[in-house]
Protein backbone atom coordinates (compact mmCIF):
# COMPACT_ATOMS: atom_id res chain seq x y z
CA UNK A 1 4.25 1.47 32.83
CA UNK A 2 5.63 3.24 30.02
CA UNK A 3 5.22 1.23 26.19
CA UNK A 4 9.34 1.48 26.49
CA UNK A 5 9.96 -0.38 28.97
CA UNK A 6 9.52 -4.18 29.56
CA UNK A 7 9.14 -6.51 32.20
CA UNK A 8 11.37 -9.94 31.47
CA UNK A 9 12.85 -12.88 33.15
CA UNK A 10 16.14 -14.46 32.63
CA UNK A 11 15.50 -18.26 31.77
CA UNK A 12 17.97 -21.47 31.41
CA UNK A 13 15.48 -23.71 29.18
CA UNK A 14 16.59 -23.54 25.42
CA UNK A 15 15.81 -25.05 22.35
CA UNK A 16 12.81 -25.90 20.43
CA UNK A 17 11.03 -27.39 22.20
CA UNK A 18 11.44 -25.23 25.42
CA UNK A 19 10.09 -22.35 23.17
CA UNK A 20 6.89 -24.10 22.12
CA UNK A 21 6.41 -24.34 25.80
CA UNK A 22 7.04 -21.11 26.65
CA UNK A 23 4.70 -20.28 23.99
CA UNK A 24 1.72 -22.31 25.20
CA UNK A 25 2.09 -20.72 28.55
CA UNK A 26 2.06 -17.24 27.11
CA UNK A 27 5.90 -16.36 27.01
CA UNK A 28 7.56 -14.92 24.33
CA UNK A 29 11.01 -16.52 24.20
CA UNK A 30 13.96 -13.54 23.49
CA UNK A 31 17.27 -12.83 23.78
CA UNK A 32 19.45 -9.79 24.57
CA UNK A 33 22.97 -9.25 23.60
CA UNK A 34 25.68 -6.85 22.95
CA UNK A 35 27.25 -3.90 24.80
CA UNK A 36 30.64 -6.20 25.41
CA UNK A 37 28.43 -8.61 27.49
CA UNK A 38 27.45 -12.25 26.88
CA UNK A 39 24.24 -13.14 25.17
CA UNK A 40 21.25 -13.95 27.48
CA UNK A 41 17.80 -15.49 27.39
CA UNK A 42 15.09 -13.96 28.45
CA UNK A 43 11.26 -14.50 28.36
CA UNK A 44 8.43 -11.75 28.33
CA UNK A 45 4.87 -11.69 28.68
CA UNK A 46 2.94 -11.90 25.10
CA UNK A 47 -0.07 -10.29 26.42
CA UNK A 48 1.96 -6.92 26.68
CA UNK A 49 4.50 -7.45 23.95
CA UNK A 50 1.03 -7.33 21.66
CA UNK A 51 0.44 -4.01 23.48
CA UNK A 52 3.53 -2.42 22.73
CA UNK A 53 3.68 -3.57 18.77
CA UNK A 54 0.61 -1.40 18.25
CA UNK A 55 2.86 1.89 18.77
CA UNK A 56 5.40 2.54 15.75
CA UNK A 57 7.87 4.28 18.15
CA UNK A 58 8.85 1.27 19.57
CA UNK A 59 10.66 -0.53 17.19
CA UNK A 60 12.71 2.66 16.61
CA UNK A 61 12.96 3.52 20.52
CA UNK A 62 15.61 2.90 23.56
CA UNK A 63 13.97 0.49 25.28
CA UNK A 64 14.40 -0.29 29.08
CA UNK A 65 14.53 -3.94 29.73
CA UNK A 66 14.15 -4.68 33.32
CA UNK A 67 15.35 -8.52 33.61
CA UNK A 68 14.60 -9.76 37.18
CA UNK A 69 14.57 -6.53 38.07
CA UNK A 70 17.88 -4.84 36.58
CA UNK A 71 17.59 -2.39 34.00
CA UNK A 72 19.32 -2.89 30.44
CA UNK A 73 18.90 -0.43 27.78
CA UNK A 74 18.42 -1.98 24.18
CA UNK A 75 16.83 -1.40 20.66
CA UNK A 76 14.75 -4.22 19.19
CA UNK A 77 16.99 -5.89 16.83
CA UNK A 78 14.78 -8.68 15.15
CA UNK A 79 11.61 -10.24 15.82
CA UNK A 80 10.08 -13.49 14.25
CA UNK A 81 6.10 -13.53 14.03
CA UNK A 82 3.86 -16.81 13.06
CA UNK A 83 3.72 -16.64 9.32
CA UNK A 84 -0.89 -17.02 9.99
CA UNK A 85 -1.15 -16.37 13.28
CA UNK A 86 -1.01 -12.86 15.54
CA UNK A 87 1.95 -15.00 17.74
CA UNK A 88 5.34 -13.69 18.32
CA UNK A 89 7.52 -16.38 18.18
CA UNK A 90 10.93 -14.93 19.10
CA UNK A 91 12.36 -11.51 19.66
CA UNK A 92 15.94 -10.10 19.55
CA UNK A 93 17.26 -7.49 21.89
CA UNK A 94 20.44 -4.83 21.68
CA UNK A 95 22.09 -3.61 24.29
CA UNK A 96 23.23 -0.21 23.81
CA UNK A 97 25.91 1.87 24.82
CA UNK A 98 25.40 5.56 24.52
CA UNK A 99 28.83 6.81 23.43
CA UNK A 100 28.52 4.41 20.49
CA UNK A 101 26.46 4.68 17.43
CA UNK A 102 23.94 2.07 16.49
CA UNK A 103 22.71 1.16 13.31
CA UNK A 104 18.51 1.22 13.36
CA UNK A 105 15.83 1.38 10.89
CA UNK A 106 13.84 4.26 11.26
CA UNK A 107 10.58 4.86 9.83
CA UNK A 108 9.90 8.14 7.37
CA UNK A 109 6.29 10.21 7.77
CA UNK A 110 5.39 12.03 4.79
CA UNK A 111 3.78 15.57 5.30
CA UNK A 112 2.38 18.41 2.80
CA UNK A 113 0.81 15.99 0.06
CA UNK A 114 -2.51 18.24 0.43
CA UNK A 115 -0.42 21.40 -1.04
CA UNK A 116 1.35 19.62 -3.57
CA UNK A 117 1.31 21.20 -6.41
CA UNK A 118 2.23 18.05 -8.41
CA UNK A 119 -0.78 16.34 -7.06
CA UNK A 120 -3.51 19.26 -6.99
CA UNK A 121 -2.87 18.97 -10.72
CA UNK A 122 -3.83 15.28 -10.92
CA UNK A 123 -0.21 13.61 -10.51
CA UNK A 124 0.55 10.24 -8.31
CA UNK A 125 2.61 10.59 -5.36
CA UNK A 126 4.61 7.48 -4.76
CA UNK A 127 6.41 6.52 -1.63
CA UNK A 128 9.19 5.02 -2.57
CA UNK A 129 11.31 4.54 0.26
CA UNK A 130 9.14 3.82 3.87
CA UNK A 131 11.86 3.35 6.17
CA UNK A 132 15.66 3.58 5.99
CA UNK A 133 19.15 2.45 8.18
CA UNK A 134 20.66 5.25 10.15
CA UNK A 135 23.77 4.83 11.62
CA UNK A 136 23.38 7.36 14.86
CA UNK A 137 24.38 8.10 18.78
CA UNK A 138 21.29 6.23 21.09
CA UNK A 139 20.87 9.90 22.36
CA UNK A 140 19.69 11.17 19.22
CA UNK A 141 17.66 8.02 17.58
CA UNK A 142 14.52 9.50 16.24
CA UNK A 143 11.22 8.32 16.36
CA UNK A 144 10.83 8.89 12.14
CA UNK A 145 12.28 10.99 9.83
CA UNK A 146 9.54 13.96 7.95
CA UNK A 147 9.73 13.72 4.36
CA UNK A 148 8.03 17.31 3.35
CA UNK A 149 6.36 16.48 -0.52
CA UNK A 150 4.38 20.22 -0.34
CA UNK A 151 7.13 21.10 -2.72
CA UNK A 152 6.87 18.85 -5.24
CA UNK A 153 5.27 19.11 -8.84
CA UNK A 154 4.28 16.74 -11.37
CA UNK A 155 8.23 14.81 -12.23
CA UNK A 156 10.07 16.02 -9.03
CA UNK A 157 11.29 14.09 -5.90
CA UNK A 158 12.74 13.93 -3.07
CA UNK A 159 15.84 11.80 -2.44
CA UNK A 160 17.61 10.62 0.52
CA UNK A 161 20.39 13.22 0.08
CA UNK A 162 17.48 16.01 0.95
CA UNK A 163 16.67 14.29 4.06
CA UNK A 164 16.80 16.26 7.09
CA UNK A 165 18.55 13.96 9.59
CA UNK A 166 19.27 14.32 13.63
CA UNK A 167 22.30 15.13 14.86
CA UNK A 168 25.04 12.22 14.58
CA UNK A 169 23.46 10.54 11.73
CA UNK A 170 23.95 9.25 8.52
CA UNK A 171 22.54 7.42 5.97
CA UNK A 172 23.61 4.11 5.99
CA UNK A 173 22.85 3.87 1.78
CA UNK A 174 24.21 6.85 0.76
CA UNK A 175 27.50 5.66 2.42
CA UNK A 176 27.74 2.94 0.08
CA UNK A 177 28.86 5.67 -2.59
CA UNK A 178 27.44 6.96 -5.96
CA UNK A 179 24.36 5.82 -7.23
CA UNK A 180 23.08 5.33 -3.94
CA UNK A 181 20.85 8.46 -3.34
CA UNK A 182 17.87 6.90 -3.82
CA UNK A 183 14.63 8.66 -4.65
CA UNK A 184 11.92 8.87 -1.42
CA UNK A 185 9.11 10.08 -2.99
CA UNK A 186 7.86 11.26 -6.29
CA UNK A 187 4.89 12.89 -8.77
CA UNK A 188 4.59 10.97 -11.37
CA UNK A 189 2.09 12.23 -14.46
CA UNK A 190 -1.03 9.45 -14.36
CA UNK A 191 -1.06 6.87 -16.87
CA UNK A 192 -4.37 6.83 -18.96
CA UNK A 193 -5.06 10.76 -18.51
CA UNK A 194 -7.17 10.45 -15.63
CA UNK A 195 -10.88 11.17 -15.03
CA UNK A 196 -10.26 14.93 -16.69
CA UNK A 197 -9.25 13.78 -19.73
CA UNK A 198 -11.64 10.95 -20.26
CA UNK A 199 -14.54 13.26 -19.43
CA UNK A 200 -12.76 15.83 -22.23
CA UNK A 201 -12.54 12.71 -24.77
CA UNK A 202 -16.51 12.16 -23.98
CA UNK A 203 -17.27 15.92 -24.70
CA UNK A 204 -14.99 16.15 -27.84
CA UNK A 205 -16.58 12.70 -29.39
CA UNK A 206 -20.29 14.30 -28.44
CA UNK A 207 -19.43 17.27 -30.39
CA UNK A 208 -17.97 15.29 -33.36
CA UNK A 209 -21.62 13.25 -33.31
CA UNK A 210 -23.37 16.46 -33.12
CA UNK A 211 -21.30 17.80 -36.24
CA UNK A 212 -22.10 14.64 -38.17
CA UNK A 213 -25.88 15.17 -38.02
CA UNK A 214 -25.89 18.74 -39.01
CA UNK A 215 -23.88 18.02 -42.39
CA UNK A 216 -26.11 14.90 -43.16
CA UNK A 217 -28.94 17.63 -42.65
């Protein structure tokens, strides 16, 4: 079975205390809603809901929900984990409708650091932004967005606005207006000058030791 697609069961239990029982016999209790259709509970298997966590694709993915059998499709919407334990103690479902735009978060992969000039010469990069909302049609919801930082040199960066983003989608932050294109990534100059520059302090205070002795001579 594919990681995107998940085997559930409608249930009628609810509350507390039903959920600590699902949870002691292995059942993750959820719920799925949206789409113009009423809210349902649903339980799932926390053996393979573990599984399919260990991907990163599928918390950004159309998902295929099969309860008792009949297909839904949905985005993960929320999910509550123990705050000490690996236990998933509830999980939210969307349905989706493909003619309609969702709102996701969608994770950002950052390529080229290795040719950087900014950081060849020394300089930090910083992530600054890991993920970010995209408002987009289900038929073009990415996996990730690339963030290319080859480019960049000691003080530049990236901001959202430079994003390259799939068709039918837009930045849910930079639609809040100015002062909203955030920076992704940056070079910053290293505080403290860095290995390099200590070593050059070291050699320049040797030389001024060795200069000492010969005029005391």
């Amino acid at each position: 079975m594919s990681i995107f697609e998940l085997e559930a069961e409608s249930r009628t239990d609810e509350g507390k205390g039903a959920s600590r029982r699902l949870r002691r016999e292995g059942m993750v209790p959820a719920v799925i809603y949206g789409a113009e259709q009423d809210p349902q509970s649903i339980k799932l298997k926390h053996s393979e809901i573990l599984k399919r966590l260990s991907h990163e694709a599928f918390y950004s993915h159309i998902l295929t929900v099969k309860i008792d059998g009949k297909a839904s499709k949905a985005v993960l919407r929320d999910m509550q984990r123990h705050p000490a334990k690996p236990v998933i103690m509830h999980m939210d479902f969307m349905r989706i409708d493909e003619k309609k735009p969702i709102r996701v978060n969608v994770p950002l992969h950052f390529i080229g650091a290795d040719t950087s000039p900014g950081v060849k010469a020394g300089g930090l990069l910083t992530h600054d932004v890991v993920e970010v909302a995209l408002d987009v049609l289900p038929t073009h919801l990415p996996e990730y967005i690339e963030v290319d930082v080859s480019g960049l040199d000691i003080g530049d960066s990236v901001h959202l606005s430079d994003l390259t983003l799939p068709e039918s989608g837009s930045l849910v932050e930079l639609g809040r207006g100015e002062g909203h294109d955030l920076a992704v990534a940056a070079v910053h100059a290293r505080k403290g000058g860095g290995e390099e520059e200590e070593a050059e302090g070291e050699a320049a205070a040797a030389e001024g030791g060795e200069e000492a002795a010969e005029g005391e001579g």
